[in-house]
C-alpha atoms as a PDB file:
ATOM      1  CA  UNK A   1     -24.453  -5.501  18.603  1.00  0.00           C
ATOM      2  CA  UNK A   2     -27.944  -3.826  18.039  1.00  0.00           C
ATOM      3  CA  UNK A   3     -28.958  -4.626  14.254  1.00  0.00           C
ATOM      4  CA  UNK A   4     -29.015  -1.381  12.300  1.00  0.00           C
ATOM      5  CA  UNK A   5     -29.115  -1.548   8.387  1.00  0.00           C
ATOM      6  CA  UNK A   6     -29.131   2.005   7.583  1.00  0.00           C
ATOM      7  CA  UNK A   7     -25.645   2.391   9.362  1.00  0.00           C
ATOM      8  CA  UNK A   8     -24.433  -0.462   7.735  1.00  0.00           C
ATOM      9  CA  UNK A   9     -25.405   0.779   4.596  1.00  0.00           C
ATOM     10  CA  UNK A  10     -23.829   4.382   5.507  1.00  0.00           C
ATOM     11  CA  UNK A  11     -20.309   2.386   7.004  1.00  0.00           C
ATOM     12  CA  UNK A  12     -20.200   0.559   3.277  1.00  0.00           C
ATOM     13  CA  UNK A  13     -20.756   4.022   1.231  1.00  0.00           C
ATOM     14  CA  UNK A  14     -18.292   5.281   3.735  1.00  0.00           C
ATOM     15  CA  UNK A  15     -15.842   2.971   2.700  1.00  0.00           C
ATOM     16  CA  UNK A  16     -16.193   2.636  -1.192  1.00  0.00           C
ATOM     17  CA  UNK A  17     -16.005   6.466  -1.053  1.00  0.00           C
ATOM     18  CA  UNK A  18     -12.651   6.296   1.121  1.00  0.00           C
ATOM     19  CA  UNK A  19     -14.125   8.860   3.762  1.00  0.00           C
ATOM     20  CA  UNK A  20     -14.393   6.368   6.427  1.00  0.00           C
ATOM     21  CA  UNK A  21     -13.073   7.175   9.830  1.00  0.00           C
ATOM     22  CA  UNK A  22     -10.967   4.775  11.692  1.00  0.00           C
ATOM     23  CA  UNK A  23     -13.661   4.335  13.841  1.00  0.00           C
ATOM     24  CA  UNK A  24     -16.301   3.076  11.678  1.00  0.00           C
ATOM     25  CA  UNK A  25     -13.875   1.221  10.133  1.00  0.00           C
ATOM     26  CA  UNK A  26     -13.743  -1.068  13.193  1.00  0.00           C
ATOM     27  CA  UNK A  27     -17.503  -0.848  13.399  1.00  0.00           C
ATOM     28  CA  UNK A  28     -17.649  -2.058   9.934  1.00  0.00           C
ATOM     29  CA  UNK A  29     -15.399  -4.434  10.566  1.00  0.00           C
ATOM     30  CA  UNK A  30     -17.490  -5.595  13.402  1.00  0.00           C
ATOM     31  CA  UNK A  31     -20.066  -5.918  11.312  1.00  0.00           C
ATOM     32  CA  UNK A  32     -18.186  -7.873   9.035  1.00  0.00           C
ATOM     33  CA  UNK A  33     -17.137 -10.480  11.795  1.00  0.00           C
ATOM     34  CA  UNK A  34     -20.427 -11.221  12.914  1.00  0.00           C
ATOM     35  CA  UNK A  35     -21.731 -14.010  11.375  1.00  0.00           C
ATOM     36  CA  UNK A  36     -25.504 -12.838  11.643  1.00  0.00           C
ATOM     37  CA  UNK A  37     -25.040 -10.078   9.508  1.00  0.00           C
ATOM     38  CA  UNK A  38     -22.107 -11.983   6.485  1.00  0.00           C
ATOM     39  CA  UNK A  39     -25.250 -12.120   3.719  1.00  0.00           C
ATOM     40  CA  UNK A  40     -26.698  -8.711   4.441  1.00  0.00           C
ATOM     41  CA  UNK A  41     -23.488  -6.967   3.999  1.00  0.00           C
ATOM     42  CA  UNK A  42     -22.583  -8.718   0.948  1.00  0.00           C
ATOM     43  CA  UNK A  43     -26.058  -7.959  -0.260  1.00  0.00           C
ATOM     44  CA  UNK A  44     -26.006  -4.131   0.446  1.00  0.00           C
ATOM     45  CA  UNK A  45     -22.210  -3.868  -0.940  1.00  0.00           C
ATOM     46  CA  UNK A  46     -23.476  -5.783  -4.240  1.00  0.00           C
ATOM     47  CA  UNK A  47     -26.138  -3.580  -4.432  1.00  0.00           C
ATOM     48  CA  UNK A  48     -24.010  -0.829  -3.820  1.00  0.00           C
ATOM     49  CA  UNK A  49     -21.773  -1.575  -6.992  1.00  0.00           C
ATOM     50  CA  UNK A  50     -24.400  -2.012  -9.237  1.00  0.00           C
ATOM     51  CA  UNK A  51     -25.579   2.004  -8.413  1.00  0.00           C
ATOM     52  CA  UNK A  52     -21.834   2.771  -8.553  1.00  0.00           C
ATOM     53  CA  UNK A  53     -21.096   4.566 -12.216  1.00  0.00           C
ATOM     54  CA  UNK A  54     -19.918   1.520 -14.846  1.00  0.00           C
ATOM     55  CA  UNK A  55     -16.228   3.182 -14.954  1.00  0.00           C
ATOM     56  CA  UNK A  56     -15.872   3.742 -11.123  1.00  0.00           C
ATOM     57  CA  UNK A  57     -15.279   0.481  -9.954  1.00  0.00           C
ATOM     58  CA  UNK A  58     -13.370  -2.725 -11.975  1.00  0.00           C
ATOM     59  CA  UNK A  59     -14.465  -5.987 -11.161  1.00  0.00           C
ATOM     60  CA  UNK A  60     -11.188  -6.809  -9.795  1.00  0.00           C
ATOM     61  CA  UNK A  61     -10.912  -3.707  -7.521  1.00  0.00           C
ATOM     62  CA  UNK A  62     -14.636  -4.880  -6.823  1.00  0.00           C
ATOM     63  CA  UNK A  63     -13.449  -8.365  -5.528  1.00  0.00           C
ATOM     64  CA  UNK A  64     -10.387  -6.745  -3.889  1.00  0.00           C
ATOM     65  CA  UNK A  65     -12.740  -4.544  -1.220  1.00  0.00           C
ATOM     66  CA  UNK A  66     -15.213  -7.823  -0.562  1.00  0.00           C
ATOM     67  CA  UNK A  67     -11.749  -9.649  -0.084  1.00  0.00           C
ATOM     68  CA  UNK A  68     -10.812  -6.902   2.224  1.00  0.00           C
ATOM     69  CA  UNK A  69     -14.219  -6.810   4.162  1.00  0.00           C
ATOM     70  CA  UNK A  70     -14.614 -10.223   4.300  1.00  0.00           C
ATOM     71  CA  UNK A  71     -10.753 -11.568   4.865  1.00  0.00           C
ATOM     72  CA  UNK A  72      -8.686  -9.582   6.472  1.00  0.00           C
ATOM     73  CA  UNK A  73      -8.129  -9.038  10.076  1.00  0.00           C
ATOM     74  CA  UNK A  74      -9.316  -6.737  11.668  1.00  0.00           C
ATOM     75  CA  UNK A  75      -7.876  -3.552  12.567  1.00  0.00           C
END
């Protein structure tokens, strides 16, 4: 898989927004399996929470979508 962090960025906006496609889902997802890219995408998701308004996200429904990204199987 050819390293692209703009779409990465765009698949985890995607996904926070709940506008992703089933298709990038598994394209996130294989992004998410791939052990070269595990600290960039938890670096761009952190990042985007922080820019996410204060009452949009909990910290619990926070640590439920890295749970999701990080441990779940994939689709």
């Amino acid at each position: 898989m050819k390293r692209n962090p703009s779409r990465l960025q765009e698949l985890a906006k995607r996904y926070l927004a709940h506008t992703i496609s089933k298709n990038e889902l598994h394209e996130l997802f294989d992004y998410a399996n791939d052990p070269l890219f595990t600290l960039e995408i938890k670096d761009k998701l952190a990042s985007l929470f922080e820019q996410l308004e204060p009452q949009a996200l909990q910290e619990e429904q926070q640590k439920a979508i890295l749970d999701n990204i990080f441990n779940a199987r994939k689709p």
